[in-house]
Protein backbone atom coordinates (compact mmCIF):
# COMPACT_ATOMS: atom_id res chain seq x y z
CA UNK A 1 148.12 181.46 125.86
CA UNK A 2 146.99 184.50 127.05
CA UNK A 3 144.52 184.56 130.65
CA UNK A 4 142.60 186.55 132.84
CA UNK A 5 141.21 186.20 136.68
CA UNK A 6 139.65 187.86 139.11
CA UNK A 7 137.60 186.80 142.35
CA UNK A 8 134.10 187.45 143.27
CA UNK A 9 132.27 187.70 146.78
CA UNK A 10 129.94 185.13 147.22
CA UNK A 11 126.89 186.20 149.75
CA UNK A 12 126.49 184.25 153.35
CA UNK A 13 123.47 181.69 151.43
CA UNK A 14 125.30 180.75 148.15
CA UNK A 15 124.80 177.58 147.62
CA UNK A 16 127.82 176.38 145.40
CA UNK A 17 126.34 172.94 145.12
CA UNK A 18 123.31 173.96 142.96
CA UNK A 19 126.29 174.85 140.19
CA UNK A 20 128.26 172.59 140.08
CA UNK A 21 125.30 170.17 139.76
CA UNK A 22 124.00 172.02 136.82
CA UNK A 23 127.47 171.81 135.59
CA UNK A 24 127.75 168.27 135.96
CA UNK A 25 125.05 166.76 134.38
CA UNK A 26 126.64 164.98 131.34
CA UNK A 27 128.68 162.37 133.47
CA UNK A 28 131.03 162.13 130.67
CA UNK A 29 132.44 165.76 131.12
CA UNK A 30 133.15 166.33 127.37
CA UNK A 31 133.11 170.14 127.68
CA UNK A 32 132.54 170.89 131.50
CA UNK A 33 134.78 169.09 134.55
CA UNK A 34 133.37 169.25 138.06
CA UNK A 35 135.41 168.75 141.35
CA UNK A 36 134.36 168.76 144.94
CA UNK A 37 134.52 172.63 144.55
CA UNK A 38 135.45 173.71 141.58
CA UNK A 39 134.09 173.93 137.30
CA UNK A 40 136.45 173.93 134.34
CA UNK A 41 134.23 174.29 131.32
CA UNK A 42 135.24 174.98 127.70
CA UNK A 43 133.61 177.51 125.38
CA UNK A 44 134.43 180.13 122.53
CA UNK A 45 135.67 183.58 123.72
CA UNK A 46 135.81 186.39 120.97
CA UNK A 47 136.46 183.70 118.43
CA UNK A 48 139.05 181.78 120.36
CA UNK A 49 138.80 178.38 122.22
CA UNK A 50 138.78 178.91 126.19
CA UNK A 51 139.04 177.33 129.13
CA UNK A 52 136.68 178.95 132.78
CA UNK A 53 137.38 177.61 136.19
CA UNK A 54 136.34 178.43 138.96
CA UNK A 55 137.10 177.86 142.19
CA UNK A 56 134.26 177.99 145.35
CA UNK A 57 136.16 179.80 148.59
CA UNK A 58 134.51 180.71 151.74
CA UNK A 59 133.22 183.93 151.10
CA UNK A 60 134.22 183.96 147.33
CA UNK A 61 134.96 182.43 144.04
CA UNK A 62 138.29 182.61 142.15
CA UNK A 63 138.02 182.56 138.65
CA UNK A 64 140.83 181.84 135.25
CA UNK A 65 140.22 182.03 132.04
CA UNK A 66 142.74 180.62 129.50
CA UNK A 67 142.51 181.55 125.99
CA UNK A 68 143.93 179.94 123.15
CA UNK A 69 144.44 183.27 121.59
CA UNK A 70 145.13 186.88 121.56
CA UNK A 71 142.21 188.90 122.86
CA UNK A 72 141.79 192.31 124.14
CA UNK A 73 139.69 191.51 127.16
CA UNK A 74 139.20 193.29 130.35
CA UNK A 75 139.19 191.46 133.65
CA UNK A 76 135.94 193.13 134.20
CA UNK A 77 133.77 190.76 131.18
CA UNK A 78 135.33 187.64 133.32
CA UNK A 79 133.82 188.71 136.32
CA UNK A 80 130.52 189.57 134.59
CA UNK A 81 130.70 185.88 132.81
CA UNK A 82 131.10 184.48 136.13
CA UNK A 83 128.40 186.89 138.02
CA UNK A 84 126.45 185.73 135.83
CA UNK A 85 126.66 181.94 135.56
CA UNK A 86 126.42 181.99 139.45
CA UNK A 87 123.43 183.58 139.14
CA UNK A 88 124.42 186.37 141.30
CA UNK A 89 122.42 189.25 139.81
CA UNK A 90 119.09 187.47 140.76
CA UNK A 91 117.60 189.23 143.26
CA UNK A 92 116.66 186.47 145.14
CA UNK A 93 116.59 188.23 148.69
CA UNK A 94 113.35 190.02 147.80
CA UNK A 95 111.20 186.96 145.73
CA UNK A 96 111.99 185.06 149.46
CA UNK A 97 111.03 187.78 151.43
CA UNK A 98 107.38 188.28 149.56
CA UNK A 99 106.81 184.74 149.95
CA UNK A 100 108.84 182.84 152.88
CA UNK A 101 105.53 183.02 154.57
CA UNK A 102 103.59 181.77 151.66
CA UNK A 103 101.38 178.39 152.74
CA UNK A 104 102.37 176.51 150.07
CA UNK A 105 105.89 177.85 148.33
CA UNK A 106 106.87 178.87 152.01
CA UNK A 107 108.15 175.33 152.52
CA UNK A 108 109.48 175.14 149.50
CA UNK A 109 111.54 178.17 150.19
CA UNK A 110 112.52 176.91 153.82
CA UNK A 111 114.07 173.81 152.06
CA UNK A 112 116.29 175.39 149.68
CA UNK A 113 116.99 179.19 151.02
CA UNK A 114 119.60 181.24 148.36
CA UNK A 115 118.17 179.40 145.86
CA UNK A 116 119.39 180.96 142.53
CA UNK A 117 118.56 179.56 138.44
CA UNK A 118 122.04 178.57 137.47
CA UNK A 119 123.10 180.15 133.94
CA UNK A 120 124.44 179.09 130.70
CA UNK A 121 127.72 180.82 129.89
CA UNK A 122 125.64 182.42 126.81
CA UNK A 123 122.06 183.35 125.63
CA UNK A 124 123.28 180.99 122.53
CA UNK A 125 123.76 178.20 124.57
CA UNK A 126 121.04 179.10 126.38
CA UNK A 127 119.08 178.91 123.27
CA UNK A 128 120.76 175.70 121.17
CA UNK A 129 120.40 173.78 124.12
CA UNK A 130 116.64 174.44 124.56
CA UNK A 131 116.43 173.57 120.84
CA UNK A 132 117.97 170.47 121.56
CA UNK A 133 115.83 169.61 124.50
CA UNK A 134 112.65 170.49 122.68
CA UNK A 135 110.02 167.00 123.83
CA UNK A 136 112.53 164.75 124.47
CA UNK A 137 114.10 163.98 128.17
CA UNK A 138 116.86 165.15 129.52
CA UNK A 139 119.04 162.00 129.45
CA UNK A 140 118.65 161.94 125.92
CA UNK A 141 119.39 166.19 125.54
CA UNK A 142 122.26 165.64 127.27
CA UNK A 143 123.38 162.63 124.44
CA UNK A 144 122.20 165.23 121.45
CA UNK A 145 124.92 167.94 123.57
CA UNK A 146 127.77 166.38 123.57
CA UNK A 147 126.98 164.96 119.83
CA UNK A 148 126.42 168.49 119.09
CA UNK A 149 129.65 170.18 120.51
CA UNK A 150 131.91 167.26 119.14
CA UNK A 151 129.95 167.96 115.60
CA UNK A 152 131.98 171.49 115.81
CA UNK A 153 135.24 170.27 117.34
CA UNK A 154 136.50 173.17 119.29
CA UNK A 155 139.07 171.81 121.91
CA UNK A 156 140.69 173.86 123.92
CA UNK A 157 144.34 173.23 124.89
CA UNK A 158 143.50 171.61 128.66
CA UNK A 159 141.83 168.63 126.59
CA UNK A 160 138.05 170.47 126.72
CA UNK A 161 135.88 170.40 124.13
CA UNK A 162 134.09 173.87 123.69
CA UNK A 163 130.87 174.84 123.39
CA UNK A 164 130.22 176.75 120.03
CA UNK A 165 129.18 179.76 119.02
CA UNK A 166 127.23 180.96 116.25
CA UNK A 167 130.01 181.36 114.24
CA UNK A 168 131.47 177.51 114.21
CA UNK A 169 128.23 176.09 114.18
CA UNK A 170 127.07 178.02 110.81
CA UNK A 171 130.19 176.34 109.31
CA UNK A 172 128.13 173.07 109.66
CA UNK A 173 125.11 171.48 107.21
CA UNK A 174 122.45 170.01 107.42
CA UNK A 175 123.72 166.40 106.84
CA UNK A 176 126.53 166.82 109.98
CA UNK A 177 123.92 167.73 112.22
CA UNK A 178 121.70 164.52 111.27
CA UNK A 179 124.73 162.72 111.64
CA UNK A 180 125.50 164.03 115.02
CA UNK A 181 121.30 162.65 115.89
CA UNK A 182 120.12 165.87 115.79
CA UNK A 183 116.22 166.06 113.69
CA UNK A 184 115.97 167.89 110.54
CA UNK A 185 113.79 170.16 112.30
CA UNK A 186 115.97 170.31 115.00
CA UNK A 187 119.04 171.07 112.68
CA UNK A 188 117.20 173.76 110.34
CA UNK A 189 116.50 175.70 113.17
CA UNK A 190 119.85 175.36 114.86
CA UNK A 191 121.08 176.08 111.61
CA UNK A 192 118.44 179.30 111.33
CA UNK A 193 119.59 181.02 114.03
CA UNK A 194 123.19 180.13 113.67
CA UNK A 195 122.92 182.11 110.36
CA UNK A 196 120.75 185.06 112.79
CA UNK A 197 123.27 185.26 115.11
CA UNK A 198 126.45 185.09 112.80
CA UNK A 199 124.82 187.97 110.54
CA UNK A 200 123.87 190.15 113.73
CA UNK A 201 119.84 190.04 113.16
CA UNK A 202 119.45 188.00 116.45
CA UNK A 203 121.81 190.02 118.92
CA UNK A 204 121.70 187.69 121.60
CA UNK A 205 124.70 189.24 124.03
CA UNK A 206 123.93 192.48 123.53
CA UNK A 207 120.28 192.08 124.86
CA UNK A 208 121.93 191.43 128.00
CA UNK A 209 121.93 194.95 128.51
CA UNK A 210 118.48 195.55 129.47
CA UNK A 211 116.48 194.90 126.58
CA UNK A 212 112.65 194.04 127.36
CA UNK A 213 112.19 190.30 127.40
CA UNK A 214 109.03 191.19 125.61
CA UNK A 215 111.06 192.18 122.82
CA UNK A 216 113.31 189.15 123.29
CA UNK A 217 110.06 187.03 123.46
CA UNK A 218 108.70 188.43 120.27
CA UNK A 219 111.66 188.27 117.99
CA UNK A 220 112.64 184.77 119.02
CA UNK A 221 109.19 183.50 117.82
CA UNK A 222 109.27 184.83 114.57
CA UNK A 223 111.73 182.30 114.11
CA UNK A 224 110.53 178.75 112.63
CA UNK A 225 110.87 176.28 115.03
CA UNK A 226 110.87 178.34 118.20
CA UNK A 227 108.04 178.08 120.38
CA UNK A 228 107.16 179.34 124.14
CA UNK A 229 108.94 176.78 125.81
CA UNK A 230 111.82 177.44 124.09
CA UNK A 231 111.66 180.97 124.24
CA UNK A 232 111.16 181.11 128.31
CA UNK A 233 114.11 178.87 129.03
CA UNK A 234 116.36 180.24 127.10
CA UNK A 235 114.97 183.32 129.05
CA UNK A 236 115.78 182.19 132.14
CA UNK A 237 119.62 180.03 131.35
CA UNK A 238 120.20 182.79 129.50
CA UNK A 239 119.15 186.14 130.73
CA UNK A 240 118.07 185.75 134.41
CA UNK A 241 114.77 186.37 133.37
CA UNK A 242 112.55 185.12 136.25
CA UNK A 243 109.51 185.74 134.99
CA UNK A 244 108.99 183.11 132.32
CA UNK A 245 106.00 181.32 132.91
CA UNK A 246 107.14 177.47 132.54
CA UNK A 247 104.30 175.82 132.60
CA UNK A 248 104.59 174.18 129.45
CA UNK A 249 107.65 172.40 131.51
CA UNK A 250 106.68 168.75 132.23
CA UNK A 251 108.61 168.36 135.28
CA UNK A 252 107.09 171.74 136.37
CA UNK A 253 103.58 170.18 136.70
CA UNK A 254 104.36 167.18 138.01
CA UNK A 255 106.27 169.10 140.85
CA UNK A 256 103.14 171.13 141.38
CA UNK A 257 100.95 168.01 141.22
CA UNK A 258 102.25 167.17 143.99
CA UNK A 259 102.75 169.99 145.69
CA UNK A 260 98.65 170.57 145.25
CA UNK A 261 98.31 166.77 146.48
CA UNK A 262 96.14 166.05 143.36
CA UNK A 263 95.67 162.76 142.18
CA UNK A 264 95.13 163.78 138.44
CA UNK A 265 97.89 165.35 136.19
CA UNK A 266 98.24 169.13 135.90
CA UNK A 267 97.47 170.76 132.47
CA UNK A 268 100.11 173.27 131.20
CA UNK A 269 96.44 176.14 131.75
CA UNK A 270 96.34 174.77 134.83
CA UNK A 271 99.68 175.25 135.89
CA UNK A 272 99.67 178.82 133.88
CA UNK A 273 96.90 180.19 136.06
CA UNK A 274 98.59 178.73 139.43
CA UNK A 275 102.00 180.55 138.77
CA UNK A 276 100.60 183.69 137.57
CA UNK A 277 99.69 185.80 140.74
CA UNK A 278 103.93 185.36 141.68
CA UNK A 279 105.08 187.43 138.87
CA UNK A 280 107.33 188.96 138.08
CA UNK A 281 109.23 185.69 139.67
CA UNK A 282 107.26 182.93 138.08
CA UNK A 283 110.31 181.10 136.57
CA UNK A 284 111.93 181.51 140.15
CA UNK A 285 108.70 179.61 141.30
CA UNK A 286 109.53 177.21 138.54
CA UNK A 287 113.01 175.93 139.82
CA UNK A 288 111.70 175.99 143.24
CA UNK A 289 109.50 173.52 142.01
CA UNK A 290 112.33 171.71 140.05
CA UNK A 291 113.98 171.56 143.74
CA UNK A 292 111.34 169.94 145.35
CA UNK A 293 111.25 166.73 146.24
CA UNK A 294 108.71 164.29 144.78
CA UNK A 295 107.20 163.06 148.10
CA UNK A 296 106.51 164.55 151.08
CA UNK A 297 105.25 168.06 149.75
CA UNK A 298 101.78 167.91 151.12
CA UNK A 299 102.53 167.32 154.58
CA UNK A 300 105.46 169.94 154.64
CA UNK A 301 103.44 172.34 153.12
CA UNK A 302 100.45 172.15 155.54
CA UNK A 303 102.73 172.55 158.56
């Protein structure tokens, strides 16, 4: 087993507790395993099963990553992998220093200072599990998940399963992914831009690398079965973009429903034109509003 580690300085507001919440929310802890202060998740690295943790320090996180495999890797992808799922690149300092005196997101911001969009360890996961999410709740995506990754079977040698990559889930059909609950629309586009991926047309990690998300946007659409939803979370879980205007997101205008103290439900236009003069930080807006809690906004907001 081959592995690699490194540690990473944490700034004075991280707030370690927003990831390992993300981290934790299938209670069974099929392919992720969350401690008091620490994540072991499983997922495919160049090919290979492998097993992340990492460890919250003051000051700093210590990451490992075990690889059932040979690989070629350089310590400095695992600290970009873990930069990045801590959300650490977000430039969070300057959205709360437009806005901390904001009458309305202000408060918001008070209550939940550092606050940064946890990440996927992938734009493909990212992406699947969007798919997989599309109008149903979350309870239920989690179920389609962990019927999803144990579809592939990737286990890693600490007893994980892994999250695949577009390379073991090709290798399913049609009829596995029914099995495992998924829809058939669900499954042909899974299966879509498995094939996309696999065959390079869709390069996912190498848009990383500062590729417009207008182009991102555009090319993900073309695909059947993708719509804007889709296409602005995997945006956000996957590239840190926090722009995305989520205002198709359910929980999004509930949040600002209340937030606005309105008695009758938000429309997705609605919510549209009310995140549209914070960009280019709307999706930052977004899981401020996910943050929030359900009562109490008004009166916080109008002291």
């Amino acid at each position: 087993m081959a592995a690699l580690a490194c540690s990473v300085p944490l700034p004075p507001d991280f707030r370690p507790d927003d990831v390992l919440a993300f981290h934790a929310r299938d209670t069974q802890q099929l392919a992720e395993r969350v401690g008091p202060d620490r994540i072991a998740k499983g997922l495919v690295w160049n090919g290979h099963p492998a097993g992340l943790e990492i460890v919250f320090r003051p000051g700093h996180a210590d990451a490992s990553l075990a690889i059932d495999g040979p690989h070629d890797s350089a310590t400095g992808q695992l600290e970009a992998l873990v930069r990045h799922l801590l959300g650490l690149t977000q430039p969070v300092d300057s959205f709360e220093a437009a806005y901390r005196q904001h009458p309305l997101l202000g408060p918001l911001i008070a209550r939940h200072p550092g606050l940064r969009v946890s990440q996927a360890a992938t734009p493909f996961e990212a992406l699947t599990w969007a798919v997989t999410g599309q109008q149903i709740s979350v309870h239920a995506a989690l179920a389609l998940r962990r019927r999803l990754i144990s579809a592939t079977g990737i286990i890693h040698s600490n007893g994980l399963a892994c999250y695949p990559d577009a390379l073991a889930l090709v290798r399913l059909n049609e009829p596995a992914l029914h099995a495992a609950g998924l829809s058939r629309s669900k499954a042909q586009t899974l299966l879509s831009l498995a094939r996309l991926v696999a065959e390079g047309h869709l390069p996912l990690d190498a848009w990383r690398d500062g590729t417009p998300a207008d182009e991102i946007r555009e090319r993900l659409l073309a695909v059947r079965g993708i719509g804007p939803w889709t296409v602005n979370y995997t945006l956000l879980r996957g590239f840190a973009h926090l722009d995305g205007s989520l205002h198709g997101d359910a929980a999004v205008r509930r949040k600002l429903q209340a937030l606005l103290g309105q008695t009758e439900r938000i429309t997705a236009d609605e919510a549209a034109t009310w995140l549209a003069p914070f960009s280019p930080w709307r999706a930052l807006v977004a899981a401020h509003l996910w943050a929030a809690p359900w009562v109490g906004l008004q009166s916080d907001s109008a002291g």
